[in-house]
C-alpha atoms as a PDB file:
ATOM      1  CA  UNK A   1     -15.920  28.739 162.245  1.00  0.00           C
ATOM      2  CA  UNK A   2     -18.103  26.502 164.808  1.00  0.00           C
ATOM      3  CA  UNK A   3     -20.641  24.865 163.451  1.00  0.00           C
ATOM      4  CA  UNK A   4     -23.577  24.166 165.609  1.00  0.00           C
ATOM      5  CA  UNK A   5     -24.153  20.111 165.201  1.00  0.00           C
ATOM      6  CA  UNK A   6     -27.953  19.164 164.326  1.00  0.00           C
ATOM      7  CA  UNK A   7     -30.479  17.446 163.700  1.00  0.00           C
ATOM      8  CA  UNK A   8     -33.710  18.266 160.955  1.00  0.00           C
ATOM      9  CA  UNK A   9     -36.989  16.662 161.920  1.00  0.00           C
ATOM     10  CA  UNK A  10     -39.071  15.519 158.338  1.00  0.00           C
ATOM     11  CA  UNK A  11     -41.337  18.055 159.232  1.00  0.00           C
ATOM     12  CA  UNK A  12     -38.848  20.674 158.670  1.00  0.00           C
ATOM     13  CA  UNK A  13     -37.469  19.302 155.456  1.00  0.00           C
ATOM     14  CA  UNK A  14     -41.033  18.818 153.496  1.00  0.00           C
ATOM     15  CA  UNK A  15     -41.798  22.411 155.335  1.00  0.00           C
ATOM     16  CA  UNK A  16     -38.801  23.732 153.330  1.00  0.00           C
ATOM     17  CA  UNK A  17     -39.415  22.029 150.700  1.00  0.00           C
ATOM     18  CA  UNK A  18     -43.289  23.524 150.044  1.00  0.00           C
ATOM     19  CA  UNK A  19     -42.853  27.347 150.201  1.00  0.00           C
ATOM     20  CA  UNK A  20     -39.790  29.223 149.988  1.00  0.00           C
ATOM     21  CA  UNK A  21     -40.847  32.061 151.981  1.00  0.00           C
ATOM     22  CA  UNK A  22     -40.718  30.341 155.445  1.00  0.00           C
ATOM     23  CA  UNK A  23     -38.039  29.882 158.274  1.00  0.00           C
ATOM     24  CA  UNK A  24     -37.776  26.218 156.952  1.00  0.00           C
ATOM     25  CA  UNK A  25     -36.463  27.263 153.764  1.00  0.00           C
ATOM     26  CA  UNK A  26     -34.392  29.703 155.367  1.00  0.00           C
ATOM     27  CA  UNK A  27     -32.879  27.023 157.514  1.00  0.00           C
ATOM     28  CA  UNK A  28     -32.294  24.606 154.350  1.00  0.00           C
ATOM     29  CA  UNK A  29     -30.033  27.144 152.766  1.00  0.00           C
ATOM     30  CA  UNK A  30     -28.022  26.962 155.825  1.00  0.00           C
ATOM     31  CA  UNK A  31     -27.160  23.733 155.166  1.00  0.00           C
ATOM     32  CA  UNK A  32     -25.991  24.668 151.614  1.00  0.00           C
ATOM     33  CA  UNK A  33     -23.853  27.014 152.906  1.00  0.00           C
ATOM     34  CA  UNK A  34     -22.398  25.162 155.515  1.00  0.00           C
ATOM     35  CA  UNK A  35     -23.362  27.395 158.213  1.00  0.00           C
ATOM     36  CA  UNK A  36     -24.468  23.981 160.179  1.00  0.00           C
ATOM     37  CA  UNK A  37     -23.289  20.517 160.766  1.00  0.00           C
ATOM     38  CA  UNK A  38     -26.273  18.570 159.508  1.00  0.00           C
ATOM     39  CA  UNK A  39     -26.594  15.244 161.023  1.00  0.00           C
ATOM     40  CA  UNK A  40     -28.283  12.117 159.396  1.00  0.00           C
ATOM     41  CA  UNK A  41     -28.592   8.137 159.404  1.00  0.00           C
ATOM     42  CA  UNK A  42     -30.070   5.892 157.156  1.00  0.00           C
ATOM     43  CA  UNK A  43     -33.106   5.432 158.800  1.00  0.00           C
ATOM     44  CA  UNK A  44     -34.025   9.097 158.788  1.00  0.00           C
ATOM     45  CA  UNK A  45     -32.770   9.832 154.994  1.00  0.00           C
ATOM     46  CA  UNK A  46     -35.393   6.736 154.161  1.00  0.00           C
ATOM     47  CA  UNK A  47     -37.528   8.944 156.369  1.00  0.00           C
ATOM     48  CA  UNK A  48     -37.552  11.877 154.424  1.00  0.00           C
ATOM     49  CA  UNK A  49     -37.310  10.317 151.284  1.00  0.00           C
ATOM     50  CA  UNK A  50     -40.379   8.726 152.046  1.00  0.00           C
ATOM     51  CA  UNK A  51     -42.403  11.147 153.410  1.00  0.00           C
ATOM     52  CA  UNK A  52     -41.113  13.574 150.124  1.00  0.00           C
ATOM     53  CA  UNK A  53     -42.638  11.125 147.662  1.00  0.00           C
ATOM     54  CA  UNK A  54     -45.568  10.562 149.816  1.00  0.00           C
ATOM     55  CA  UNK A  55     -46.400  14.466 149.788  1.00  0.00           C
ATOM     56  CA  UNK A  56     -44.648  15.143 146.082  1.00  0.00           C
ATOM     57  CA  UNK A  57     -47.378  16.659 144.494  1.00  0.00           C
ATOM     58  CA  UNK A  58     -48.177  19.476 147.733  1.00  0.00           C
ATOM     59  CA  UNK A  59     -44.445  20.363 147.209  1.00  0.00           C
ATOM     60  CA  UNK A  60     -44.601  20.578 143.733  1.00  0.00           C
ATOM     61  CA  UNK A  61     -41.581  17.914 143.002  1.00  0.00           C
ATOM     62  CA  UNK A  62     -40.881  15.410 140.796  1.00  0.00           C
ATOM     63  CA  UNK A  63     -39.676  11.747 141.578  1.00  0.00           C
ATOM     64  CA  UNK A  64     -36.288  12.461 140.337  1.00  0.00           C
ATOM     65  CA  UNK A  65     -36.424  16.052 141.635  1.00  0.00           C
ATOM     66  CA  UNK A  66     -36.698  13.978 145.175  1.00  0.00           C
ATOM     67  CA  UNK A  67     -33.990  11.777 144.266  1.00  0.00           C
ATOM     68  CA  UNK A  68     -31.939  14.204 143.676  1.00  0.00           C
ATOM     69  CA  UNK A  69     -32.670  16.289 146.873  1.00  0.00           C
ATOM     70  CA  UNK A  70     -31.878  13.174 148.613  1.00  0.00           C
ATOM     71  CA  UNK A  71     -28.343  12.661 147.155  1.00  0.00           C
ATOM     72  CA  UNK A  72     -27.756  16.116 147.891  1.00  0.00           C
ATOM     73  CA  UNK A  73     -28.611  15.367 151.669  1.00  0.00           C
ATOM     74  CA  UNK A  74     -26.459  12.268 151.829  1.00  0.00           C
ATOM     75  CA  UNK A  75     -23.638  14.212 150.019  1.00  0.00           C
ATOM     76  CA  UNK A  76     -23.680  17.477 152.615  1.00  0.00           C
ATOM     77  CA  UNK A  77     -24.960  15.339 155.802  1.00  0.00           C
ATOM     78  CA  UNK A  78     -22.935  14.004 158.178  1.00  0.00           C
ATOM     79  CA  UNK A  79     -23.545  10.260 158.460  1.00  0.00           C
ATOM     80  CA  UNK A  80     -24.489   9.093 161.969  1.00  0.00           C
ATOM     81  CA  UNK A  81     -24.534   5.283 162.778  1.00  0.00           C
ATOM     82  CA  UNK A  82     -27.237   4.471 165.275  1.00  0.00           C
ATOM     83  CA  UNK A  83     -27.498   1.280 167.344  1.00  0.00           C
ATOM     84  CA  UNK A  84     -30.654   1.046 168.560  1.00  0.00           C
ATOM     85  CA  UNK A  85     -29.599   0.503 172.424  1.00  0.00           C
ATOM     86  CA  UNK A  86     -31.658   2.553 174.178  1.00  0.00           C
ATOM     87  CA  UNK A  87     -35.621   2.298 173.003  1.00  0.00           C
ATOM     88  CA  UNK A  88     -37.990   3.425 173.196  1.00  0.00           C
ATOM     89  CA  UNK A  89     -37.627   6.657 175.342  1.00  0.00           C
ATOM     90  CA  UNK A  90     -39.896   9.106 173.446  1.00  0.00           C
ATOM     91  CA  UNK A  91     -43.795   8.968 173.730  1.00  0.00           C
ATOM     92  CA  UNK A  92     -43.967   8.293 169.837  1.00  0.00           C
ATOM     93  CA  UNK A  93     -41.237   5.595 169.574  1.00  0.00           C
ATOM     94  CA  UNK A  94     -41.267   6.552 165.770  1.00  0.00           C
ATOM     95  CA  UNK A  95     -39.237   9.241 166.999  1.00  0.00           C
ATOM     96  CA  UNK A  96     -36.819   7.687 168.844  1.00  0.00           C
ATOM     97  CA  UNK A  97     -34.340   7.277 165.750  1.00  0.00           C
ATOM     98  CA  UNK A  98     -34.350  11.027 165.345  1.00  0.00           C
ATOM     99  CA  UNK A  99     -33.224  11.313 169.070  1.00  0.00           C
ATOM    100  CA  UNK A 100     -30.701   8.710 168.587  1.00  0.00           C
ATOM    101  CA  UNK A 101     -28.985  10.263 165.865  1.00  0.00           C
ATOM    102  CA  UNK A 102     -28.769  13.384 168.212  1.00  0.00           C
ATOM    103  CA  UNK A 103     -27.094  11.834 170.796  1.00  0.00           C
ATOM    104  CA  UNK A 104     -24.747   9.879 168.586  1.00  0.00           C
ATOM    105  CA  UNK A 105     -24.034  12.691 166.460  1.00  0.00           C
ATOM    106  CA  UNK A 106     -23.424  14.723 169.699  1.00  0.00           C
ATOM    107  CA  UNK A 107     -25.494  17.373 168.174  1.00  0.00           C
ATOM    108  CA  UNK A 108     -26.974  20.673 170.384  1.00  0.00           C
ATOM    109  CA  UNK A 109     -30.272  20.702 168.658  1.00  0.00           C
ATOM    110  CA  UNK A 110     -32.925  18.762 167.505  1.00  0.00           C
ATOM    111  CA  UNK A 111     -34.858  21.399 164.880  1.00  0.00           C
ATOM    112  CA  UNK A 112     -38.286  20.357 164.246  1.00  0.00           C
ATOM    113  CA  UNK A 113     -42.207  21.669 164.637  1.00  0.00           C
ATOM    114  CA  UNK A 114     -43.284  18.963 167.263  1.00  0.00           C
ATOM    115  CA  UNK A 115     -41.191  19.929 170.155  1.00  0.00           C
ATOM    116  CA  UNK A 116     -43.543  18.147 172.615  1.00  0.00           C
ATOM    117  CA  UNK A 117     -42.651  14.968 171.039  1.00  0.00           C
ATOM    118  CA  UNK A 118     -39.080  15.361 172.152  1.00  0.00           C
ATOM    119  CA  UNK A 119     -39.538  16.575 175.716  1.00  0.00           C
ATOM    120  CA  UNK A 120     -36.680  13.975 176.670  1.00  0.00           C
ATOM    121  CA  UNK A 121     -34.201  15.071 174.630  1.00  0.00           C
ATOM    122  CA  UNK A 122     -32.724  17.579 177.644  1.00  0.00           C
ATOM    123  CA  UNK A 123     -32.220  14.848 179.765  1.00  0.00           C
ATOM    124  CA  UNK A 124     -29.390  14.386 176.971  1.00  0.00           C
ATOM    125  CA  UNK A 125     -28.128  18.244 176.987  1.00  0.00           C
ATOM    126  CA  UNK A 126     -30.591  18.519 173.376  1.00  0.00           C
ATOM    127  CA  UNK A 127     -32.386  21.451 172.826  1.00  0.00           C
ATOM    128  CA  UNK A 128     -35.390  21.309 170.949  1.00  0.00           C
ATOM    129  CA  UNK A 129     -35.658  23.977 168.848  1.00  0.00           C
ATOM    130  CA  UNK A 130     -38.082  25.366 166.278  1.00  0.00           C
ATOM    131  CA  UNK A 131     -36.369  26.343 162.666  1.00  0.00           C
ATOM    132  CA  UNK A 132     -37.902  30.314 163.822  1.00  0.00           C
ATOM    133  CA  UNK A 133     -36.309  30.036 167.052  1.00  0.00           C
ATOM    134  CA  UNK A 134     -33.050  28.328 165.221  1.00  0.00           C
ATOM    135  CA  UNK A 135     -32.221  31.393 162.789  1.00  0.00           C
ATOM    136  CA  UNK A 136     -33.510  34.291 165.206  1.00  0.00           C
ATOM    137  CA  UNK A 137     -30.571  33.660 167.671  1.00  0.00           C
ATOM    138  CA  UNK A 138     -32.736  31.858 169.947  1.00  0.00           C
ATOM    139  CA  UNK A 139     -30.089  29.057 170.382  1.00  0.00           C
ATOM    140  CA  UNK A 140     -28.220  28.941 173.914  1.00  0.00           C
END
């Protein structure tokens, strides 16, 4: 089976990660069943880590509960090494890392709720995709 290659925005993640009811969700158990190739880095594990303890009580977690969603991330992710060669290209440069692992990774989609912040990923042949769009077949 072909895995499509990609790449989770935060947004997506702590989405997931607050209601089980949603395409975000929906999209995370994808991962656990390896129906994707799910792309990370260091700096954007430290990004969801951090953004997951900032917003731990919305999502009803514990510390540890984080932790451990974390580990379980690093454990099914595929580990992308970024270089930083190429900033900053996207309008919020805080961005940029997400992008990067993208294009390192060689990944077809960039899944996220902010798809105006990633306009530029086509000029790289990366689609940016909503998780609703992802999971209704709405990927070319």
């Amino acid at each position: 089976m072909i895995r499509d290659k990609v790449v989770i925005d935060t947004n997506v993640i702590l989405s997931g990660l607050k209601s089980k009811k949603g395409y975000s969700y929906k999209l995370l158990d994808f991962i656990s069943q390896d129906q994707v190739m799910f792309n990370i880095s260091v700096p954007l594990i430290l990004e969801y880590e951090s953004i997951l303890l900032k917003f731990k009580d919305n999502i009803g977690l514990t510390v540890k509960d984080i932790r451990d969603f974390i580990d379980y991330l690093c454990k099914v992710g595929n580990q992308t090494k970024i270089y930083y060669l190429w900033r900053p290209i996207l309008k919020d440069p805080f961005d940029d890392h997400i992008l990067e692992v993208a294009v390192n990774s060689e990944s077809k989609y960039i899944i996220t709720y902010n798809q105006k912040d990633f306009i530029e990923s086509i000029k790289f042949g990366i689609s940016t995709i909503t998780p609703k769009e992802y999971l209704e077949g709405g990927r070319k």
